[in-house]
Protein backbone atom coordinates (compact mmCIF):
# COMPACT_ATOMS: atom_id res chain seq x y z
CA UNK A 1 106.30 140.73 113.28
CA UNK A 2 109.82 139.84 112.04
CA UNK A 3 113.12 139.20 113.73
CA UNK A 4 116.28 136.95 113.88
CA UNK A 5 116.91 134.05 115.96
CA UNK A 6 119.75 132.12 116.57
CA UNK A 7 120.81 128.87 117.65
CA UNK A 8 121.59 128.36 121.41
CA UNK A 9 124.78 126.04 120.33
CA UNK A 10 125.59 127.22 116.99
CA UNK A 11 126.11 130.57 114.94
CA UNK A 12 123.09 129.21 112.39
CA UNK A 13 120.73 132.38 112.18
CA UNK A 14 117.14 132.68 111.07
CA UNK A 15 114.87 134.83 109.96
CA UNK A 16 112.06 134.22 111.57
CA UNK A 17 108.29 136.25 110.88
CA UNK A 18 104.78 135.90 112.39
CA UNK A 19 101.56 137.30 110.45
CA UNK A 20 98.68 138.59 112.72
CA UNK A 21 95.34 138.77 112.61
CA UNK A 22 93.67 142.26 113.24
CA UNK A 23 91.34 141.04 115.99
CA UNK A 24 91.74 142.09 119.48
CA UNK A 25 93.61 140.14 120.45
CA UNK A 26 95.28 139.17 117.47
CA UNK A 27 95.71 135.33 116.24
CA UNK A 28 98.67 134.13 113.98
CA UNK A 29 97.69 133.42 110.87
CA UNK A 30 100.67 131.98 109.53
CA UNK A 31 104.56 132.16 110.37
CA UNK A 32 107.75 131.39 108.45
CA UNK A 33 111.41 130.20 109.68
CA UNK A 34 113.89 130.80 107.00
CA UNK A 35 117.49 129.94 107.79
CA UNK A 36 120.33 132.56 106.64
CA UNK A 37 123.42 131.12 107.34
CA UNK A 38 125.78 131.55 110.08
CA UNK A 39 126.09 135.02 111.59
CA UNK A 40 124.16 136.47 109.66
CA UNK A 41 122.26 140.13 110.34
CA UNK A 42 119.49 141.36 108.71
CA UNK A 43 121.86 143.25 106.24
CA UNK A 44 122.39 139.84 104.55
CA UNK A 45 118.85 140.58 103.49
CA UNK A 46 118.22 143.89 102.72
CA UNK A 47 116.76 145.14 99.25
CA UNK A 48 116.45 148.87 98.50
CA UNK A 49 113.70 150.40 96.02
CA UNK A 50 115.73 149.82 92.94
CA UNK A 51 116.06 145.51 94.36
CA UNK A 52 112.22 145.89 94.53
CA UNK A 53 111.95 147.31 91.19
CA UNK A 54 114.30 145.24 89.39
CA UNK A 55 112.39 141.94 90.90
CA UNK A 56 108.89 143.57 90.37
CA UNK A 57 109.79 144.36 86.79
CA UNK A 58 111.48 141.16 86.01
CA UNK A 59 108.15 138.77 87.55
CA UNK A 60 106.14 141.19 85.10
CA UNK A 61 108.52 140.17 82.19
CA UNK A 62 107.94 136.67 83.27
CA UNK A 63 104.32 136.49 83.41
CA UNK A 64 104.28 138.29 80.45
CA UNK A 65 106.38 135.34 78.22
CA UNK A 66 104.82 132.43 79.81
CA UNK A 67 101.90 133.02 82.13
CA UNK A 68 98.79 130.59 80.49
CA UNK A 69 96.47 133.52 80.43
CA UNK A 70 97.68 136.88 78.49
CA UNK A 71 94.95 138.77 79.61
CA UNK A 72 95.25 138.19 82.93
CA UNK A 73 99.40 138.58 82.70
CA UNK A 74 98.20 142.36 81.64
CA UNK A 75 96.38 142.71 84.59
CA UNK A 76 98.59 141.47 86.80
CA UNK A 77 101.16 144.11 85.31
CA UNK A 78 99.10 146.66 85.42
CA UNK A 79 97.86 146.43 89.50
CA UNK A 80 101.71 145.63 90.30
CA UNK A 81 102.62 148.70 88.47
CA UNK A 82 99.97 150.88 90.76
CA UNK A 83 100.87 149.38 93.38
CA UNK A 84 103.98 150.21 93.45
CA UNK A 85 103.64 153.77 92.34
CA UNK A 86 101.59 153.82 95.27
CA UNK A 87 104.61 153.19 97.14
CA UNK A 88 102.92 149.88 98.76
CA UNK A 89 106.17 148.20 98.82
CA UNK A 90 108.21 150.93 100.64
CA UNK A 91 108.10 150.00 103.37
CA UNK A 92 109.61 146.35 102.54
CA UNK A 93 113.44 146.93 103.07
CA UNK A 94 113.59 143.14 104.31
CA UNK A 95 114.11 141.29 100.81
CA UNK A 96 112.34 138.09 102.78
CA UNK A 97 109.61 140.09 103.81
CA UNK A 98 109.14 141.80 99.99
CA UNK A 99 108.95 138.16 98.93
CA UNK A 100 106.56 137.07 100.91
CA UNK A 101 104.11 139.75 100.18
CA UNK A 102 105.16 139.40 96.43
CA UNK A 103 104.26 135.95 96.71
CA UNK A 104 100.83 136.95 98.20
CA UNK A 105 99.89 139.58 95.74
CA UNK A 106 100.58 137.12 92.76
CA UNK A 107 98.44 134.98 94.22
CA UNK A 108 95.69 137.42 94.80
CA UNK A 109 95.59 139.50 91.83
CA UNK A 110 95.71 135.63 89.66
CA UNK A 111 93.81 133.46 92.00
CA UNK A 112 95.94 130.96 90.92
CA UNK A 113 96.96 128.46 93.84
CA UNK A 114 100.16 127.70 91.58
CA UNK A 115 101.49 130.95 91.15
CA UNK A 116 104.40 132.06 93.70
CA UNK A 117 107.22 134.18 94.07
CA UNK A 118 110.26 132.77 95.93
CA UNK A 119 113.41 134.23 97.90
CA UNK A 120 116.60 132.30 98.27
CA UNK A 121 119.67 133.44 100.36
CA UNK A 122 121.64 131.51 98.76
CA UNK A 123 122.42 132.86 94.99
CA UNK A 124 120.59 131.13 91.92
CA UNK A 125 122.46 129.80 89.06
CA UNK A 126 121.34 130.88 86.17
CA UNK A 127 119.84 128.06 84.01
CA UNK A 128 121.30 127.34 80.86
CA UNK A 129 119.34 127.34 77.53
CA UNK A 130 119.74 123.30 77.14
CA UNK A 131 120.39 121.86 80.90
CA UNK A 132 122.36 119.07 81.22
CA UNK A 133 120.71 115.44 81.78
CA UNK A 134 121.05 114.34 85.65
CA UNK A 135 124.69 113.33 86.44
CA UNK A 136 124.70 109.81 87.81
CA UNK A 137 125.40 111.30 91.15
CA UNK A 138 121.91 113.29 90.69
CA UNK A 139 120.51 110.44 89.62
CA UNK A 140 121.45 108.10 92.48
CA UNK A 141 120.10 111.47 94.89
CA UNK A 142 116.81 111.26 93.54
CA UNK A 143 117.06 107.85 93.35
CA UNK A 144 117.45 107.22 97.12
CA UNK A 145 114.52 109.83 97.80
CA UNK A 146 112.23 108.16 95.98
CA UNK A 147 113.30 104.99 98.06
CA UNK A 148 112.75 107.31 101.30
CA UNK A 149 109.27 108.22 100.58
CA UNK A 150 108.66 104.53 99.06
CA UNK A 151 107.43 106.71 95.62
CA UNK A 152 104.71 108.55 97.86
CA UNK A 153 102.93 105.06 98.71
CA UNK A 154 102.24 105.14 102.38
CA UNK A 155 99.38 101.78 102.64
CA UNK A 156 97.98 99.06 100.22
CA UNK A 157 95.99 96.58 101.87
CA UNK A 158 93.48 94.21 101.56
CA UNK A 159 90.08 95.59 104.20
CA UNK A 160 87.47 93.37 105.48
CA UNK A 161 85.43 91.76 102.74
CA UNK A 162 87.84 91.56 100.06
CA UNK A 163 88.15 95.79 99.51
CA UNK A 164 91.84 97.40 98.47
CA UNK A 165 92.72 99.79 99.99
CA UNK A 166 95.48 102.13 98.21
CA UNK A 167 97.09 105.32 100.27
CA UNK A 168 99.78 107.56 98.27
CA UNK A 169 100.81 111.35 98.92
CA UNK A 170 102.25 112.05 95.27
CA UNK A 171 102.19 111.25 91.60
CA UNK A 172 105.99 110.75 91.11
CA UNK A 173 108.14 110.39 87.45
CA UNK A 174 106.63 107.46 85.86
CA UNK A 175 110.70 106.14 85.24
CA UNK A 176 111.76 105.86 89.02
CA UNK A 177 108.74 105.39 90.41
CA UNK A 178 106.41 103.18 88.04
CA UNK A 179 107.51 100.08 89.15
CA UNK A 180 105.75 101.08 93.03
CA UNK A 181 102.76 102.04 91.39
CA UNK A 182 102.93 98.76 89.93
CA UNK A 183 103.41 96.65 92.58
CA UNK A 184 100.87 98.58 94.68
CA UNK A 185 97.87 98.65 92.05
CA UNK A 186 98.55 94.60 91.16
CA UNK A 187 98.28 93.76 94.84
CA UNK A 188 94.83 95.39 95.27
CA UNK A 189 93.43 93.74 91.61
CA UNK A 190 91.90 91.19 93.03
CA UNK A 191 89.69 93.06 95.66
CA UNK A 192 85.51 93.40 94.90
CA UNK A 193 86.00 97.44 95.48
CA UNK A 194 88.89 99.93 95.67
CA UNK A 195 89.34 103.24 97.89
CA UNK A 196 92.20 105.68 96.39
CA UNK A 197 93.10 107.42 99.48
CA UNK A 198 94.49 111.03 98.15
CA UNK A 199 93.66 113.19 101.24
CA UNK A 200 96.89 114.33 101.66
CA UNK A 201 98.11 113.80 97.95
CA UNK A 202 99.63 117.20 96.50
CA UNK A 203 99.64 116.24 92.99
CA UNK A 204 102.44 115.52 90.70
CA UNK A 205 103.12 114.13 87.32
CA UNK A 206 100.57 114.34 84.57
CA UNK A 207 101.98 111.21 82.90
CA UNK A 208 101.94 109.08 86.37
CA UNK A 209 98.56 110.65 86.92
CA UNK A 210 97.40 109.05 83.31
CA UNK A 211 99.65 105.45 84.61
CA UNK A 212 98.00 105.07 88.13
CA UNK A 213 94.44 105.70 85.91
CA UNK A 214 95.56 102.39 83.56
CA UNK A 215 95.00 99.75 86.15
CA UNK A 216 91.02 101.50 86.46
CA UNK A 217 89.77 100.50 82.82
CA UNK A 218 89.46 98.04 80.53
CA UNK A 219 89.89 100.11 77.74
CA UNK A 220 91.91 102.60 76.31
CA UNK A 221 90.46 105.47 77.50
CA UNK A 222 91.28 109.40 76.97
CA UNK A 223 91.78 111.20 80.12
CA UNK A 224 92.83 114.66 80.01
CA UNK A 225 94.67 117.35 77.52
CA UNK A 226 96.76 120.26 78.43
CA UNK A 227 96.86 123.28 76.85
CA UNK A 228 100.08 125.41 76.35
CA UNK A 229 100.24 128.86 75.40
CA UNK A 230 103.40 129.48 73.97
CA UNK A 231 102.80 126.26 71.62
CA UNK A 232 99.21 126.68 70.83
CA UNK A 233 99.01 122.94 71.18
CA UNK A 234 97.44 120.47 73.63
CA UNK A 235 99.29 117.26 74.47
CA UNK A 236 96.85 114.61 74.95
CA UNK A 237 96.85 112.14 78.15
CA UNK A 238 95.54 108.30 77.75
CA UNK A 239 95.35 104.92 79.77
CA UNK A 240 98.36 103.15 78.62
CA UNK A 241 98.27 99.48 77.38
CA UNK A 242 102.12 98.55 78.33
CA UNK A 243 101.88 98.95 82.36
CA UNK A 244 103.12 95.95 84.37
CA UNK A 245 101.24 93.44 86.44
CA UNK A 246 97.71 93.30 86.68
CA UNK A 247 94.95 95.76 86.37
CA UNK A 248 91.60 95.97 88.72
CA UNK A 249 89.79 96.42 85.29
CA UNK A 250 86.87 99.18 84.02
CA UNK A 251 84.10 97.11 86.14
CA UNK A 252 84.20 96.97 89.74
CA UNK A 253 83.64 100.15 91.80
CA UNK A 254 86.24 102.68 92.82
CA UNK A 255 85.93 105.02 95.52
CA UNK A 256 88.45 108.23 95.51
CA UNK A 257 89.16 110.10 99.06
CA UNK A 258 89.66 113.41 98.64
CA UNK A 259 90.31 116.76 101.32
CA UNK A 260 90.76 120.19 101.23
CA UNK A 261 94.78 119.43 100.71
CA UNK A 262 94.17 117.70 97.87
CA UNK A 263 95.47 119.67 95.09
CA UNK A 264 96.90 119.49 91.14
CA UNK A 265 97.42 115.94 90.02
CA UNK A 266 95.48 114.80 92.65
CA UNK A 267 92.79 116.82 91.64
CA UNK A 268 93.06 115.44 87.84
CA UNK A 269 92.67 111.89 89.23
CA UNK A 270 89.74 112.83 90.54
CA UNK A 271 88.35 115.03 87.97
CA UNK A 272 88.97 112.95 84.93
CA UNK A 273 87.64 110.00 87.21
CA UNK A 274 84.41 112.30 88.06
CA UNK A 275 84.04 112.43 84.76
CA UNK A 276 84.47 109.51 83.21
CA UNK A 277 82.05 108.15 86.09
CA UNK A 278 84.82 105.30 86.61
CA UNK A 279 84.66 106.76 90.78
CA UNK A 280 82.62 107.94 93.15
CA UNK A 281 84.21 110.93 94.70
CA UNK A 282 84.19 111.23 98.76
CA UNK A 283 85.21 113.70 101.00
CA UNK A 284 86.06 117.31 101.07
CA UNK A 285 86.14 119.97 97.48
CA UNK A 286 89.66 120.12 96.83
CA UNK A 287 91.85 122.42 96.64
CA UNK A 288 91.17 123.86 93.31
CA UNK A 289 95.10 123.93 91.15
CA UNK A 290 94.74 122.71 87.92
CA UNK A 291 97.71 124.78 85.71
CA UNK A 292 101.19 123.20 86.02
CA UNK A 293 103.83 125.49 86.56
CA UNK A 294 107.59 126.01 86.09
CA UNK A 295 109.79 128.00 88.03
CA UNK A 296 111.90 130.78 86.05
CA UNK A 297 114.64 132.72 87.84
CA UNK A 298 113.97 136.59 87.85
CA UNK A 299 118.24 137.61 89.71
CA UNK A 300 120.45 136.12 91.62
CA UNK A 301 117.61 135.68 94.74
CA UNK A 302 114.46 135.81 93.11
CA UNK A 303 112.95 133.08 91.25
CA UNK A 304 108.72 133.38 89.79
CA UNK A 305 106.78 129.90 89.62
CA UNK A 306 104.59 130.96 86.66
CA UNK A 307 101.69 128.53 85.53
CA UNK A 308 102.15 127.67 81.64
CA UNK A 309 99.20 125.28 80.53
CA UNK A 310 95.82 124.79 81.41
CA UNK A 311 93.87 121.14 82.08
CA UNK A 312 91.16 120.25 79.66
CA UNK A 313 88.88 117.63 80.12
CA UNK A 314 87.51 115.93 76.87
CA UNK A 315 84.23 115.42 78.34
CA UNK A 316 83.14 118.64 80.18
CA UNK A 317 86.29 121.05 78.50
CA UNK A 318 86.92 122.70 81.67
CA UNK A 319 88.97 121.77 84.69
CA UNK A 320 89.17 122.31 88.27
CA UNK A 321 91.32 125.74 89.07
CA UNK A 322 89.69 128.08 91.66
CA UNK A 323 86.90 125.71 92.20
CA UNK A 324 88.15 122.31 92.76
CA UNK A 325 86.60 118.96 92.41
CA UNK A 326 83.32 118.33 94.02
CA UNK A 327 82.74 115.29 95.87
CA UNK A 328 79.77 113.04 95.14
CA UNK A 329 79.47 112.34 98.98
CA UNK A 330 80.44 115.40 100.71
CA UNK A 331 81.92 114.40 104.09
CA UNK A 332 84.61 116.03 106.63
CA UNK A 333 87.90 114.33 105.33
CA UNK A 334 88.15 112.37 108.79
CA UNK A 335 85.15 110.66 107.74
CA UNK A 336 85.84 110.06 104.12
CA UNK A 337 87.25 106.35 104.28
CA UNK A 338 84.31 105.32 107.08
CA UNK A 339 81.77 106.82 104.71
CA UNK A 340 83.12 104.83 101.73
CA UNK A 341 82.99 101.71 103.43
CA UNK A 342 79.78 102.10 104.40
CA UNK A 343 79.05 102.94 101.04
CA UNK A 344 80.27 99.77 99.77
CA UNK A 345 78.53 97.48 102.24
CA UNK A 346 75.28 99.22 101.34
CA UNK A 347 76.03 98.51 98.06
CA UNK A 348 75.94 102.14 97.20
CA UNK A 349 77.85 103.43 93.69
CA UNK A 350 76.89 107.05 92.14
């Protein structure tokens, strides 16, 4: 179901869309609110057969130049192709709607969480071959966000019998946010045990991923390695030696919470952790993203997020995509931070 809505105070429109289940009755599965600007119809919206064509072709081109699997680009070009001779998208004249299912085909045909297909109302600037470093303005932007979300770092605090306790939703750019990770990993040094609370941590930077890691060993220690396909060559991520303040050390135990939500960096941290057998792992299999992903504009409305690399562990040379990272001590995510405690006072470490 689709339709517009409007403020009650205001000529802001939206397009507005609820998918159903096919159960009698039916259940909504998911719904979308998309704003469109002031007065506007749904002619501000509407994309003909040679719109869907001209995106369909151009994610295909994209996929093609940069997607981390070749093979499976082919694939994907191929089933988008049928269905579309098939006339599957006909019936899509809403260009927010043709996104949407765009964006859920990609998805399916890859099974690749990071994959995704995009709709704008507003036009997209082309990017330019070289962009520009940040303006100072920019700068000071992202500058005050990070000081909005604190860098992602929501708690770090000492628990009951000397444990650290260390709750973040992000792995942020090592330059603006390093200094937070700092502060936060120095304050919990001292503690017998550490939980890394990433239940609702959606990933982020590789390199903050490998700085965060630092302050859990002794020793430089090699994490991870990504893999890019239009290189051919895998850049290498380490412990660092040069972080600030003071590290909890490669010793005492560390216990990572992890959920469903979980996903991408997140999952690294966990992974490389796993596998390292620096943490025991509790709570839920997460969410199973392990390609970063850049976004590459297809016109002026469209833009493809199209996975370019692929995570490789020096110890078991996989990673975590589709599957996610098993927990040692598999627990509802509610649970996870009562189960590691316990965990600790038993004395328990996998």
């Amino acid at each position: 179901m689709e339709f517009l809505t409007r403020e009650r105070k205001t000529p802001q429109t939206y397009y507005a869309a609820l998918d159903l289940s096919p159960t009698d009755p039916p259940q909504i599965t998911s719904s979308y609110l998309i704003p469109l600007g002031p007065n506007a119809t749904l002619e501000t919206v509407r994309i003909d057969a040679a719109g869907r064509a001209k995106v369909i072709d151009g994610a295909i081109a994209k996929l093609d130049s940069f997607y981390v699997f070749a093979d499976v680009a082919k694939r994907m070009a191929d089933s988008l192709r049928a269905r579309t001779t098939r006339g599957m998208y006909d019936t899509y004249t809403n260009a927010i709607s043709f996104g949407l299912k765009l964006n859920t085909d990609v998805r399916e045909l890859s099974r690749d969480k990071h994959m995704g297909v995009n709709y704008s109302v507003s036009p997209i600037p082309p990017r330019p071959a070289t962009p520009p470093p940040p303006s100072p303005a920019d700068s000071a932007r992202m500058r005050a966000r990070m000081d909005e979300l604190n860098c992602g770092f929501v708690k770090v605090e000492q628990l009951d019998g000397n444990v650290g306790y260390v709750k973040f939703n992000g792995f942020f750019d090592v330059n603006a946010c390093g200094a937070t990770a700092s502060a936060a990993m120095s304050f919990v040094a001292g503690s017998r045990a550490l939980i890394v609370d990433l239940r609702e941590n959606g990933g982020g930077s590789p390199a903050m991923v490998a700085y965060v890691s630092s302050y859990l060993f002794s020793t430089r220690t090699h994490l991870n390695g990504l893999w890019e396909r239009r290189s051919g060559k895998t850049e290498e991520f380490w412990t660092r030696d040069d972080i600030a303040g003071r590290r909890f050390g490669g010793e005492k135990p560390v216990y990572v919470l992890t959920s469903a939500r979980t996903f991408s960096g997140a999952e690294e941290f966990s992974h490389n952790l796993k596998s390292l057998k620096r943490a025991t792992i509790v709570g839920e299999t997460t969410g199973g993203g392990a390609h970063p992903v850049s976004g590459h504009r297809i016109d002026e409305h469209f833009m493809i997020g199209v996975p370019f690399a692929r995570a490789i562990n020096p110890i078991t040379r996989t990673n975590w995509e589709g599957v996610g990272v098993e927990p040692d001590v598999k627990v509802p995510a509610a649970d996870a931070l009562a189960t590691a405690l316990k965990l600790i006072r038993d004395g328990v470490r996998q």
